[in-house]
N, C-alpha and C. Protein backbone atom coordinates (compact mmCIF):
# COMPACT_ATOMS: atom_id res chain seq x y z
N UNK A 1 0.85 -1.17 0.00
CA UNK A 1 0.00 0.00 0.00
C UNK A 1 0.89 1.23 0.00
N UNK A 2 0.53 2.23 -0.82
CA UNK A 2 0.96 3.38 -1.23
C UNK A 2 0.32 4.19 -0.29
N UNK A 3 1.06 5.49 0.33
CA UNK A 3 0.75 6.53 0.60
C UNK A 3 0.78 8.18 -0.55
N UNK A 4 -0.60 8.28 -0.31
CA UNK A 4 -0.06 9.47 -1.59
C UNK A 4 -0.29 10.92 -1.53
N UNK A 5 -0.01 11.38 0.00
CA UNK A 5 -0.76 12.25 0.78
C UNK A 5 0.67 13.07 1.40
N UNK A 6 0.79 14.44 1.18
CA UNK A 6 2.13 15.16 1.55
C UNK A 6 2.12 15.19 2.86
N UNK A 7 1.06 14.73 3.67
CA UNK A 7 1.11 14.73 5.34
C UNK A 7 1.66 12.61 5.61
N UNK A 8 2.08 12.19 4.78
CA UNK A 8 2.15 10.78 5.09
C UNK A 8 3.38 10.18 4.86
N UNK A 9 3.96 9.06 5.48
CA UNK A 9 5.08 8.60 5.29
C UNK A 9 4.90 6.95 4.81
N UNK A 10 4.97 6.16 4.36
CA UNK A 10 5.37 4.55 4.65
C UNK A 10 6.54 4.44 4.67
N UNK A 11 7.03 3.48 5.93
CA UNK A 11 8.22 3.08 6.14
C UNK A 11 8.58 1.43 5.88
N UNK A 12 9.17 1.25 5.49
CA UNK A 12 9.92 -0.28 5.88
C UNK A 12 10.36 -0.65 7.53
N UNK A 13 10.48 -1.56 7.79
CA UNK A 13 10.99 -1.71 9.61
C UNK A 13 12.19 -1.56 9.48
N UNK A 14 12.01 -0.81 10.70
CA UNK A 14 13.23 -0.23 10.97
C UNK A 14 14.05 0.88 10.47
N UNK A 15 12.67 1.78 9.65
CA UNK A 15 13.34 2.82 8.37
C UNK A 15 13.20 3.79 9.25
N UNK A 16 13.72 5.11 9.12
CA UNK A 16 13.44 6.62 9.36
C UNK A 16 13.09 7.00 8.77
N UNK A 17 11.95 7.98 8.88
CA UNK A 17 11.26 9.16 7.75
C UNK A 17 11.31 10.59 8.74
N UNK A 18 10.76 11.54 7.92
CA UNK A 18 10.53 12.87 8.27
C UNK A 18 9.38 13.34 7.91
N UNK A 19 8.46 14.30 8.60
CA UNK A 19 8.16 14.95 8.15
C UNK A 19 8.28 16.41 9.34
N UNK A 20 7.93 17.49 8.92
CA UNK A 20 7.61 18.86 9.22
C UNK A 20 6.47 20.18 9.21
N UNK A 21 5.98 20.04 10.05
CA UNK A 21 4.73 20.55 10.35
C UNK A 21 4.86 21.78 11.30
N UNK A 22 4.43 23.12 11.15
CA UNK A 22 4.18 24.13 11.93
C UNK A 22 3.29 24.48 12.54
N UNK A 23 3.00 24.88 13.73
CA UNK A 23 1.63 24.88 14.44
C UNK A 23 1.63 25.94 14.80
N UNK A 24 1.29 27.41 15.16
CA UNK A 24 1.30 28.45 15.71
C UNK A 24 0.47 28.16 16.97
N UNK A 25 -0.48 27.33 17.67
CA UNK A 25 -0.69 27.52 18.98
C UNK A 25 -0.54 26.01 18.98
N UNK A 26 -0.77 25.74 20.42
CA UNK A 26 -0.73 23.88 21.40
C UNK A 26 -1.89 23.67 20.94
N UNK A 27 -1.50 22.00 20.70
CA UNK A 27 -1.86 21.08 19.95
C UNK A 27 -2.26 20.35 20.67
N UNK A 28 -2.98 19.40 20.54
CA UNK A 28 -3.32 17.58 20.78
C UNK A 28 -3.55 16.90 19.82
N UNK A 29 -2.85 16.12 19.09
CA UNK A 29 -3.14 15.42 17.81
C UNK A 29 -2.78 13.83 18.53
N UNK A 30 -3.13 13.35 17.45
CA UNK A 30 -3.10 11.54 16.99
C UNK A 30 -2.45 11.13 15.99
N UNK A 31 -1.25 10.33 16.14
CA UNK A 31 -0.91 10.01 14.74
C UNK A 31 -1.02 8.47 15.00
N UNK A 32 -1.07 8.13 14.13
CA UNK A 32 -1.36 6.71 13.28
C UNK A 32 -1.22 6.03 12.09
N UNK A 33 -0.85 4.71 12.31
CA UNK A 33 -0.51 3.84 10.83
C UNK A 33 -1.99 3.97 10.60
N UNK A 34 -1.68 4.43 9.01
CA UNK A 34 -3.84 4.29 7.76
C UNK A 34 -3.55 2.73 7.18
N UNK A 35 -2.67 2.14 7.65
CA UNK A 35 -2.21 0.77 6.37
C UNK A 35 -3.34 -0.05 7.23
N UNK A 36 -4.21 -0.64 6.65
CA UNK A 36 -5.27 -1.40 7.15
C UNK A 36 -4.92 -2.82 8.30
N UNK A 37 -5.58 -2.66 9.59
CA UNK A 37 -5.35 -3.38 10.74
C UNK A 37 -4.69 -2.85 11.52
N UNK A 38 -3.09 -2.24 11.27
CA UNK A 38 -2.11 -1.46 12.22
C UNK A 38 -2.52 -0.53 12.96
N UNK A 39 -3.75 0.22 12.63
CA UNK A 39 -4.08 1.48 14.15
C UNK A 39 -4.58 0.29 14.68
N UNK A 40 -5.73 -0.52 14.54
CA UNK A 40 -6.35 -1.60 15.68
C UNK A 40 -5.23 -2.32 16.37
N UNK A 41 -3.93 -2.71 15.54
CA UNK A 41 -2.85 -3.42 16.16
C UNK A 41 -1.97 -2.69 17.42
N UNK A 42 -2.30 -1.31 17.60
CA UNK A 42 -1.68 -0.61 18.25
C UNK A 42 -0.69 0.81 17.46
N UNK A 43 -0.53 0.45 16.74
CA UNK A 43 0.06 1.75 15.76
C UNK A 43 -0.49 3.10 15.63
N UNK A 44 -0.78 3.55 17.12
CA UNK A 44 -0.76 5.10 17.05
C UNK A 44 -0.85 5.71 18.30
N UNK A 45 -0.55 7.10 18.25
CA UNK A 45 0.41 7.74 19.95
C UNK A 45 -0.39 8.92 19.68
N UNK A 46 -0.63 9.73 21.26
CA UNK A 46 -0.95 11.00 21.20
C UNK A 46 0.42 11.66 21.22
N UNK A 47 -0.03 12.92 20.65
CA UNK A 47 1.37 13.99 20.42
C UNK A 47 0.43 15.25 21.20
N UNK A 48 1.48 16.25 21.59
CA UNK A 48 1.24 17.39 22.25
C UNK A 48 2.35 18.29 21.91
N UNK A 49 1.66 19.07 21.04
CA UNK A 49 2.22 20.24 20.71
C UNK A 49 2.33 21.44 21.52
N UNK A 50 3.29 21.79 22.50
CA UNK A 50 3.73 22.78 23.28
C UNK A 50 4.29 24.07 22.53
């Protein structure tokens, strides 16, 4: 599965990616694997943007 979205990464295990995002005020977001089963498997963290 392809990601084809400038907010998205797919990695291989054990890969590094990047991305970069600016927020002008605090945040609470969710990120998460979209690859089908992996958010139910556990694949995603809250983030807090300070």
């Amino acid at each position: 599965m392809s990601h084809s979205h400038s907010n998205s990464l797919l990695l291989e295990p054990n890969k590094r990616g990047e991305i970069i995002w600016k927020f002008s005020t605090n945040k609470e977001l969710e990120i998460a694997c979209n690859v089908p089963g992996h958010y139910q498997a556990g694949m995603v963290s809250a983030v807090s943007i300070n």
